[in-house]
Protein backbone atom coordinates (compact mmCIF):
# COMPACT_ATOMS: atom_id res chain seq x y z
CA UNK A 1 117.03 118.90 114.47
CA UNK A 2 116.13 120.79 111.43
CA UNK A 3 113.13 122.80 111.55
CA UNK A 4 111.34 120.21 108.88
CA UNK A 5 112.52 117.36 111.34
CA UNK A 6 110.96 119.06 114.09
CA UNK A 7 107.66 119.32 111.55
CA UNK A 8 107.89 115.64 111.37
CA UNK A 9 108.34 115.05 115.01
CA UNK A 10 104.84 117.11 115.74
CA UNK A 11 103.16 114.93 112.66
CA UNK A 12 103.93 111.70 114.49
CA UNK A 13 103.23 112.60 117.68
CA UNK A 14 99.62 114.14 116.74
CA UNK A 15 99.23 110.87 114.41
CA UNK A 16 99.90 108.44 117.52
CA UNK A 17 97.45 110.32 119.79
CA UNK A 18 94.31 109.66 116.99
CA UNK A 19 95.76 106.75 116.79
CA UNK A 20 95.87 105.68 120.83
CA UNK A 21 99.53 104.78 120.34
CA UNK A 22 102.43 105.59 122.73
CA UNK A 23 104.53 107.94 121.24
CA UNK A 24 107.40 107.27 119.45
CA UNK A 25 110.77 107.39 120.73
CA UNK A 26 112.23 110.57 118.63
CA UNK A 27 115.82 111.52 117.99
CA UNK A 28 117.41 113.64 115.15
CA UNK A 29 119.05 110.34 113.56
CA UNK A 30 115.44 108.93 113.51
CA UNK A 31 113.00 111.27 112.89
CA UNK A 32 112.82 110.99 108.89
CA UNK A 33 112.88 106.87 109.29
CA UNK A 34 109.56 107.19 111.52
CA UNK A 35 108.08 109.82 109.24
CA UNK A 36 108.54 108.06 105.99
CA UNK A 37 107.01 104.79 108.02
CA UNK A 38 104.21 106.59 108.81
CA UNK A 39 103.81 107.67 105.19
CA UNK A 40 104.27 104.12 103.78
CA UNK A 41 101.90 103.08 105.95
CA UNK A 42 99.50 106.14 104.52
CA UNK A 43 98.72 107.43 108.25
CA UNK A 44 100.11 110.09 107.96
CA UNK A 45 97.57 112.96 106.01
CA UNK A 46 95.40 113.93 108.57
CA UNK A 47 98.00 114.75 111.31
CA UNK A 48 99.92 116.54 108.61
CA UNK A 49 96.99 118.50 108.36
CA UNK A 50 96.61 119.68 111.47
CA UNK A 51 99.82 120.51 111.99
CA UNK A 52 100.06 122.38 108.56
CA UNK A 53 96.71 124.37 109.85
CA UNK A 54 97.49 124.69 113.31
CA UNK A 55 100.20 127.64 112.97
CA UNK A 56 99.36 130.86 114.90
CA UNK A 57 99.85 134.06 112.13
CA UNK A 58 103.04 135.66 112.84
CA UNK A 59 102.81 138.93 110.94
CA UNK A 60 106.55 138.64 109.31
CA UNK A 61 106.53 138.86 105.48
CA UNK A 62 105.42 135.85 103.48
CA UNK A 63 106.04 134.21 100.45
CA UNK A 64 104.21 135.53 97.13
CA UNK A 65 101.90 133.82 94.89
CA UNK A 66 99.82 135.03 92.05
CA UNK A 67 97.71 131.79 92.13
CA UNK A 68 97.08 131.52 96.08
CA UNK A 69 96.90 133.69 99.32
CA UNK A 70 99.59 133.23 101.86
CA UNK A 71 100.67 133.58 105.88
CA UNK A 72 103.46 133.41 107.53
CA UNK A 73 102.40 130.93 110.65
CA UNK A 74 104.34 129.15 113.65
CA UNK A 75 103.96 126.35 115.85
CA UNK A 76 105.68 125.36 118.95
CA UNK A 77 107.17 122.00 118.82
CA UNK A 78 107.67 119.35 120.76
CA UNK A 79 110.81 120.22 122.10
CA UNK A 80 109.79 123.39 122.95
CA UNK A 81 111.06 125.58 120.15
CA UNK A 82 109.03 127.25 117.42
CA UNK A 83 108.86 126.99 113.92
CA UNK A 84 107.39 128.66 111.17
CA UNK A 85 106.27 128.18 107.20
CA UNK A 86 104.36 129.68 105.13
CA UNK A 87 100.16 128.58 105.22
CA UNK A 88 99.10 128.37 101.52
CA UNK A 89 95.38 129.28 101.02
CA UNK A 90 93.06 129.80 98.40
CA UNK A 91 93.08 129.66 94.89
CA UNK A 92 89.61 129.15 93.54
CA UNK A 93 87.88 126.32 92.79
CA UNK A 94 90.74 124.11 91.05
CA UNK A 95 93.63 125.24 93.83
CA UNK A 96 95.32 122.43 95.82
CA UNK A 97 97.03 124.63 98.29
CA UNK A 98 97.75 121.79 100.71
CA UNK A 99 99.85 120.03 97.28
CA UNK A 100 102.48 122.58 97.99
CA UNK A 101 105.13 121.53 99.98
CA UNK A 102 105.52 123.59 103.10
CA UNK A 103 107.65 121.64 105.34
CA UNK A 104 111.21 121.54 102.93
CA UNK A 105 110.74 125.85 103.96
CA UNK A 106 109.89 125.84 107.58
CA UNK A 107 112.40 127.89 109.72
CA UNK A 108 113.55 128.10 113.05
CA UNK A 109 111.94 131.36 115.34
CA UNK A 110 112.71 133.06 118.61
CA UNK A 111 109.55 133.68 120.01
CA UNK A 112 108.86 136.72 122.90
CA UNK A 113 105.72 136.15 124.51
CA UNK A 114 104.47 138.80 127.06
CA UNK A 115 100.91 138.65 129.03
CA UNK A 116 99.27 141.88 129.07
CA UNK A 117 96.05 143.17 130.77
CA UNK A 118 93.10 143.82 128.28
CA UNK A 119 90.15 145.71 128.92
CA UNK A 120 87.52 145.12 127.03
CA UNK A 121 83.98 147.52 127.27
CA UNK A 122 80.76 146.49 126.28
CA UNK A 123 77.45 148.94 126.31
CA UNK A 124 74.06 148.99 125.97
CA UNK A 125 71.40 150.97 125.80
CA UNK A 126 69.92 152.11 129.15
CA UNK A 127 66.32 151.81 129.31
């Protein structure tokens, strides 16, 4: 699957969980047929949503915009893997950052994750 299939995939699977719906059955050949579906049907919005704001920030470069703030971001998918896109923000009062179409440049990462021991200190004044 590409990376804006596996976008897709996520979308519909968050949309049939509001919705109290088994999940689809998803495959690489069907993936955009369920997604467009889901848009015809106008369902679709505030999964999208969700997903789009759900990324963790990734701290690789992101793309530029002189009209609106930007992250890199990344989500693990359903089949395990993570992908990334860049989370549009901003842009004052007129800005529609969420009309800018994010999934058509999501990529594929490798992901290292590593659990480390934090200590954290917190004082106060002795009396």
């Amino acid at each position: 699957m590409t990376p804006e299939q596996k976008i897709k995939w996520a979308i519909l699977l968050q949309a049939a969980v509001w919705a109290k719906e088994p999940a689809p059955e998803v495959t690489a050949e069907n993936v955009d047929d369920l997604y467009e579906a889901l848009v015809e049907a106008d369902n679709h919005w505030d999964a999208r949503n969700e997903i789009r704001s759900s990324g963790v920030e990734t701290n690789l470069p992101s793309e530029f915009s002189r009209h609106y703030e930007s992250e890199a971001v990344a989500a693990r998918m359903p089949d395990g893997s993570w992908v990334g896109w860049t989370y549009w923000y901003g842009g004052g009062k007129h800005g529609e950052p969420n009309a800018i179409d994010w999934m058509e440049d999501a990529y594929d990462l490798n992901c290292t994750e590593e659990e480390k021991m934090v200590v954290v200190r917190t004082f106060t004044k002795a009396e």
